[in-house]
Protein backbone atom coordinates (compact mmCIF):
# COMPACT_ATOMS: atom_id res chain seq x y z
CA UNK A 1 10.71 -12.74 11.32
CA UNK A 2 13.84 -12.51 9.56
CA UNK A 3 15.00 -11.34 6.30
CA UNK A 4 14.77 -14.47 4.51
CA UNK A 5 11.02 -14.01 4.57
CA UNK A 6 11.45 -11.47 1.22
CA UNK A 7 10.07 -12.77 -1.22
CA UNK A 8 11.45 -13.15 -4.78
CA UNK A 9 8.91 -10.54 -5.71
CA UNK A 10 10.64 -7.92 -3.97
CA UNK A 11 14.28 -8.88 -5.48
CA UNK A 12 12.39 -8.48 -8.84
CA UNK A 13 11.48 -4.77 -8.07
CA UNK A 14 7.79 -5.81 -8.82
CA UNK A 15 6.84 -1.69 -7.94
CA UNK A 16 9.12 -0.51 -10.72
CA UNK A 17 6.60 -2.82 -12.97
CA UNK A 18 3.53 -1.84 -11.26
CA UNK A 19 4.90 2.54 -12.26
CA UNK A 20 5.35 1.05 -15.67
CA UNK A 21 1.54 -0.55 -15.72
CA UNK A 22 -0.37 2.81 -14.09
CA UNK A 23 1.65 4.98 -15.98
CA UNK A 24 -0.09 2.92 -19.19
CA UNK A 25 -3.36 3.33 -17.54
CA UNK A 26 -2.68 6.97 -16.96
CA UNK A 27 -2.22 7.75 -20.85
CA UNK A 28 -5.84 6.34 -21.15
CA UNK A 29 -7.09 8.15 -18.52
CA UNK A 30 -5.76 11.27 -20.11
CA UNK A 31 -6.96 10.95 -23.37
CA UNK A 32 -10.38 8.57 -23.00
CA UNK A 33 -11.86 9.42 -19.14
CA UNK A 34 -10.51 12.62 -18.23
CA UNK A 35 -12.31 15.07 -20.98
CA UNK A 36 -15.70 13.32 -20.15
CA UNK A 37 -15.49 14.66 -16.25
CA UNK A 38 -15.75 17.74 -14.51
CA UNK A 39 -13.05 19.76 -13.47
CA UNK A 40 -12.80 19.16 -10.21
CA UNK A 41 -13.05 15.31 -10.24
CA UNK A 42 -10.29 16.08 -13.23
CA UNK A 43 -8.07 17.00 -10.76
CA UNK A 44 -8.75 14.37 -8.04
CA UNK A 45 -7.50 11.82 -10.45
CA UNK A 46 -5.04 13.49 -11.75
CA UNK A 47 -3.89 14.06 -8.04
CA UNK A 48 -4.31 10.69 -7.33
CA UNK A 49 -2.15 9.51 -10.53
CA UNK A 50 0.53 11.50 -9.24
CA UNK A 51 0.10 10.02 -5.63
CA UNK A 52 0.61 6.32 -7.14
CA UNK A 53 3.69 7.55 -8.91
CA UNK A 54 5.42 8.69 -5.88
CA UNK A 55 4.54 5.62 -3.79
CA UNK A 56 5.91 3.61 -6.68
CA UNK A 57 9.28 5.86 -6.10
CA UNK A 58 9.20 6.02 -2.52
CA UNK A 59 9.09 2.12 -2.55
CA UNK A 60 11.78 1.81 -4.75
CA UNK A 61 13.80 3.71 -2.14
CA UNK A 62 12.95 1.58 0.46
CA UNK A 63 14.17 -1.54 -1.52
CA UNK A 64 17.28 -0.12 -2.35
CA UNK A 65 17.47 0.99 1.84
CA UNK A 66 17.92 4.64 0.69
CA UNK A 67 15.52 5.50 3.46
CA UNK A 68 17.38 3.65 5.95
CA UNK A 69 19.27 6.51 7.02
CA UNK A 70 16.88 8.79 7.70
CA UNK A 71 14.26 6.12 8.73
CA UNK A 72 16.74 5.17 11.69
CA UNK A 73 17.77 8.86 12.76
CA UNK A 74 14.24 10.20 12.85
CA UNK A 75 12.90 6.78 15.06
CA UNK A 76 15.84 8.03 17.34
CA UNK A 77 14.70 11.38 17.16
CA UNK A 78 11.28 10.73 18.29
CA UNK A 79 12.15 8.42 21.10
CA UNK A 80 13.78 11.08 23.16
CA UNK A 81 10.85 13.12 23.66
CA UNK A 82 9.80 9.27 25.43
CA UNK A 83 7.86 9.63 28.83
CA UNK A 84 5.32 7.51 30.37
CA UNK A 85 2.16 9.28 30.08
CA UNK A 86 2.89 10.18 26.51
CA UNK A 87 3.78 6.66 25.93
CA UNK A 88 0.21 5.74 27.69
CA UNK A 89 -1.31 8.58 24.87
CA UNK A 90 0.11 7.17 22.19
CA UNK A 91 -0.53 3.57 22.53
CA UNK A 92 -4.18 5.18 23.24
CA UNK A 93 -4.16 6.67 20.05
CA UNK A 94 -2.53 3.76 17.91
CA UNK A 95 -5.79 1.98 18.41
CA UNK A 96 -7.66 4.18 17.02
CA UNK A 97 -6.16 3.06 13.70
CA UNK A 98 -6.09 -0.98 14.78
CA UNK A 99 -8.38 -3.41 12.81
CA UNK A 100 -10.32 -3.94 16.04
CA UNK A 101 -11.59 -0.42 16.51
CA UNK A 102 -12.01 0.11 12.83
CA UNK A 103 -14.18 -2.62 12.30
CA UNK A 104 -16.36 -1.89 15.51
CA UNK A 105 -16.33 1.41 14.20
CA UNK A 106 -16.97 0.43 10.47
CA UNK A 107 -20.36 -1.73 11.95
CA UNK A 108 -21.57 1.05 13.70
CA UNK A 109 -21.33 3.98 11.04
CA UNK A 110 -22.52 1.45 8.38
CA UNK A 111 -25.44 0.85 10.80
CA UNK A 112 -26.33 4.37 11.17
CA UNK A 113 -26.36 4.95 7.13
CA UNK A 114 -28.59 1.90 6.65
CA UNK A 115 -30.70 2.65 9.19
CA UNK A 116 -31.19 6.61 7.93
CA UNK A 117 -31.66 4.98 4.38
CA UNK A 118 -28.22 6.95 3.01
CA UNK A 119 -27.26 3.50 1.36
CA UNK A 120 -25.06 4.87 -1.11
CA UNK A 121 -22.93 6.07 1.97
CA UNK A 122 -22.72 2.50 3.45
CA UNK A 123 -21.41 0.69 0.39
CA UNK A 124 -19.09 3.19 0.07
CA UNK A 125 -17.65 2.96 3.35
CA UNK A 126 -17.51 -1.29 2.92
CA UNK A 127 -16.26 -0.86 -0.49
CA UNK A 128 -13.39 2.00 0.28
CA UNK A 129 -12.58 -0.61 3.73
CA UNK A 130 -12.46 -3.84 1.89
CA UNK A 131 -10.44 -2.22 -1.20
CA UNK A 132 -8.13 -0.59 1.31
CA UNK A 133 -7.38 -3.90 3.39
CA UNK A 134 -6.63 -5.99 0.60
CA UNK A 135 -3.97 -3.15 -0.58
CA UNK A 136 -2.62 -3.22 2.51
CA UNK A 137 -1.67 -6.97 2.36
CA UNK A 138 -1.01 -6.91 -1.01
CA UNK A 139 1.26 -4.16 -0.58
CA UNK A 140 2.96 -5.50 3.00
CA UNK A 141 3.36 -8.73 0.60
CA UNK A 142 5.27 -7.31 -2.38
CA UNK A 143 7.59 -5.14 -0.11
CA UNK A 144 8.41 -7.87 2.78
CA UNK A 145 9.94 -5.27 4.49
CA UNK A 146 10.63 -6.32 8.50
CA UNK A 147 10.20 -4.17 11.06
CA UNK A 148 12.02 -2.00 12.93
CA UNK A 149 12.84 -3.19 17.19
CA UNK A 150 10.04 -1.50 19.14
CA UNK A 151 10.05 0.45 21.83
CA UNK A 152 9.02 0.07 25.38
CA UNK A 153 9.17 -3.38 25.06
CA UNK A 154 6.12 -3.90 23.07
CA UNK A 155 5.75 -6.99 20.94
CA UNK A 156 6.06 -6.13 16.91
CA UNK A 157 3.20 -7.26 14.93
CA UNK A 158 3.18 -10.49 12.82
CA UNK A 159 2.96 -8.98 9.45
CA UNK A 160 5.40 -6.76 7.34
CA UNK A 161 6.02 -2.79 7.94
CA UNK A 162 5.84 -1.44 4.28
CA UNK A 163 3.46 0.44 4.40
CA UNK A 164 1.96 1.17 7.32
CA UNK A 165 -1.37 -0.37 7.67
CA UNK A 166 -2.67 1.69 10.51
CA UNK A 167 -1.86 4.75 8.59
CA UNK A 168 -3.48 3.03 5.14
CA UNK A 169 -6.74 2.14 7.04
CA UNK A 170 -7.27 4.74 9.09
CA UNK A 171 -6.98 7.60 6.65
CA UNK A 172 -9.27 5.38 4.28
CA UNK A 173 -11.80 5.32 7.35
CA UNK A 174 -11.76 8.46 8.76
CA UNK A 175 -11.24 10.41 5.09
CA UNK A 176 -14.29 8.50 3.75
CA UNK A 177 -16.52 9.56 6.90
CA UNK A 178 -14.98 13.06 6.33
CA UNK A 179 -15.94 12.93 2.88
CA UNK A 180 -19.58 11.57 3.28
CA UNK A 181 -20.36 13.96 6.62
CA UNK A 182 -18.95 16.73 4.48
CA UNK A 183 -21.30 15.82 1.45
CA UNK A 184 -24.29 16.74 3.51
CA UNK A 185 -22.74 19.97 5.23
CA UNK A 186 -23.33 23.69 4.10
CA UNK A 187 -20.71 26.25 4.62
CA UNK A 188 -17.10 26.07 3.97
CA UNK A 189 -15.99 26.50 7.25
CA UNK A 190 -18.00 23.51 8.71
CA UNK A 191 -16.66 21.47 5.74
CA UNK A 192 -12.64 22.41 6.47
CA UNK A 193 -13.21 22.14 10.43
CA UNK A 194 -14.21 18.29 9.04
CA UNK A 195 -11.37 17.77 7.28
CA UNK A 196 -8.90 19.33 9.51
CA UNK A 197 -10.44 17.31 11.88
CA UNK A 198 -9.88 13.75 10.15
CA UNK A 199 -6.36 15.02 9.50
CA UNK A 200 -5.11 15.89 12.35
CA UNK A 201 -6.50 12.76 13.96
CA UNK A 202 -5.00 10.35 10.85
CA UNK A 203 -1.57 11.99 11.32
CA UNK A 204 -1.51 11.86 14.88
CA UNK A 205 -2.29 7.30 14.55
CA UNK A 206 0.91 7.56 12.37
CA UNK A 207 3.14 9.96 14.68
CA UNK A 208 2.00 7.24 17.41
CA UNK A 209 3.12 4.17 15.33
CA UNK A 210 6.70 6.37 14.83
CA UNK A 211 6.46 7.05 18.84
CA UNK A 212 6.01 3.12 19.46
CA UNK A 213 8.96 2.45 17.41
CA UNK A 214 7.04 -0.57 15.05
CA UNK A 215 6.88 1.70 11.79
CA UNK A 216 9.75 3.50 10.56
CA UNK A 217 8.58 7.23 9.22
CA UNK A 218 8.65 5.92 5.36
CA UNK A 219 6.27 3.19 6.22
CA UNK A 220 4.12 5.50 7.45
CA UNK A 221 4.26 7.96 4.50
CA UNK A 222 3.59 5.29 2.37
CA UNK A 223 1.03 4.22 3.80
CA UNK A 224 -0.55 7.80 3.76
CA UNK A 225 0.10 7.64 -0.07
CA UNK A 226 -1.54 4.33 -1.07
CA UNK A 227 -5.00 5.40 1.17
CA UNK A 228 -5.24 9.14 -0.46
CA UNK A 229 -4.79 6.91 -4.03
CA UNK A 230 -7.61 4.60 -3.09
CA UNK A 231 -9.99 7.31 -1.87
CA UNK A 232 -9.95 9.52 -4.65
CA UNK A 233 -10.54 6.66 -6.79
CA UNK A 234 -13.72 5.68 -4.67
CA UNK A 235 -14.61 8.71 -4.33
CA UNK A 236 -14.49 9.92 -7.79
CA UNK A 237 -16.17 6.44 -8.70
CA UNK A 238 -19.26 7.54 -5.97
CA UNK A 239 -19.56 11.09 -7.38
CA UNK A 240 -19.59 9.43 -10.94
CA UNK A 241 -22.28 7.07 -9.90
CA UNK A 242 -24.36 9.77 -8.01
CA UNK A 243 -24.41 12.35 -11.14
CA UNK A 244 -25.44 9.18 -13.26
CA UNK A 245 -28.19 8.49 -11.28
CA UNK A 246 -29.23 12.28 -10.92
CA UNK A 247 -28.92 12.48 -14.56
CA UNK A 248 -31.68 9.07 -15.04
CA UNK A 249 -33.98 10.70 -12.61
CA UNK A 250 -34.12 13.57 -14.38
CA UNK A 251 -35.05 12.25 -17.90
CA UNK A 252 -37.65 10.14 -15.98
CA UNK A 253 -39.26 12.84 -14.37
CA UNK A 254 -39.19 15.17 -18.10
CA UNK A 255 -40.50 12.24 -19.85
CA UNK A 256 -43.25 11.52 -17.16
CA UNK A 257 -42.47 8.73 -16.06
């Protein structure tokens, strides 16, 4: 691919019109949404608000190469800690975020929550999936952003780098199942061994796609940015649904029903 293959979407800065539109749908999330939810879920979105604002920034960086520099220096960086059984590691690890083991993996969790009748958790899962692969090429669309030359001689992917898809999908995957094991779990510590968990194993895929030299670091963090955006907004959405439907169950059962 060359750079030709930007499209005039990206010359027209279409992420500095995308802050402009959230930061609309912010002010009615402030004022309309926000004082009708809990605290907690409050602050998700809020989070999550401020998540889409930076990834709106960090783009615009990346369009005007103001990353470049550091992008560059810190691929360098990482490739002189290079040796063969690491590379072996981390090309073990990189699939672990690839569309092939995340679908496999998708079926089979999806699977187990039909088949132990915790629907709710299985739509969630497809619907936090689909939503988070259709950013991703959306996204990887807008930005046209080529890749960086690999390492180790490994052939680049056939799609752009901004953002990172395997670090988009995989903390969509493996925060959801985080989120949904955690849902059932008692005790704080079992809960934050869960999360560290998921995290450490999400930010090792995108050290590995840094490592393998098809990702610069930016792509990477963007791509970390765009999933936590997405899954507090499913999230929230699930918890939202959840109370609703605890809140219909218990007028039925107070008017006998």
């Amino acid at each position: 691919m060359t750079q030709n293959r930007s499209t005039s979407l990206t010359r027209r800065k279409p992420f500095a019109a995308a802050g402009r539109l959230f930061a609309d749908a912010l002010g009615y999330l402030l004022t309309h949404v926000l004082p009708a939810l809990g605290l907690w879920l409050s602050l998700g979105l809020l989070a999550a608000a401020g998540a889409a604002v930076l990834f709106s920034e960090l783009a615009e960086d990346v369009h005007e190469g103001d990353t470049r520099r550091f992008d560059e220096s810190a691929l360098a960086h990482v490739n002189r800690y290079a040796s063969p059984a690491l590379t072996s590691f981390m090309r073990a690890v990189t699939y672990l975020g690839s569309n092939e083991f995340l679908a496999v993996a998708g079926a089979g969790v999806v699977l187990a929550f039909v088949l132990t009748r915790r629907r709710r958790g299985a739509v969630t899962l497809l619907v936090s999936m689909g939503g988070a692969a259709l950013l991703n090429f959306s996204l990887k669309l807008l930005s046209g952003r080529e890749r960086p030359e690999p390492f180790f001689g490994a052939t680049p992917p056939d799609s752009y780098s901004f953002p990172s898809g395997h670090a988009l999908l995989s903390l969509c995957f493996h925060g959801m199942i985080a989120a949904l094991v955690n849902a059932r779990l008692k005790g704080a510590g079992r809960r934050a061994l869960v999360w560290a968990g998921a995290a450490f194993l999400v930010a090792l895929i995108g050290l590995s796609r840094v490592y393998l030299g098809v990702h610069y670091p930016s792509d990477v963090a963007a791509g970390y940015v765009a999933a936590f955006v997405w899954v507090v907004i499913v999230a929230s959405a699930e918890r939202m649904l959840e109370a609703r439907s605890r809140r219909k169950s218990d007028g039925l059962r107070r008017t006998g029903r």
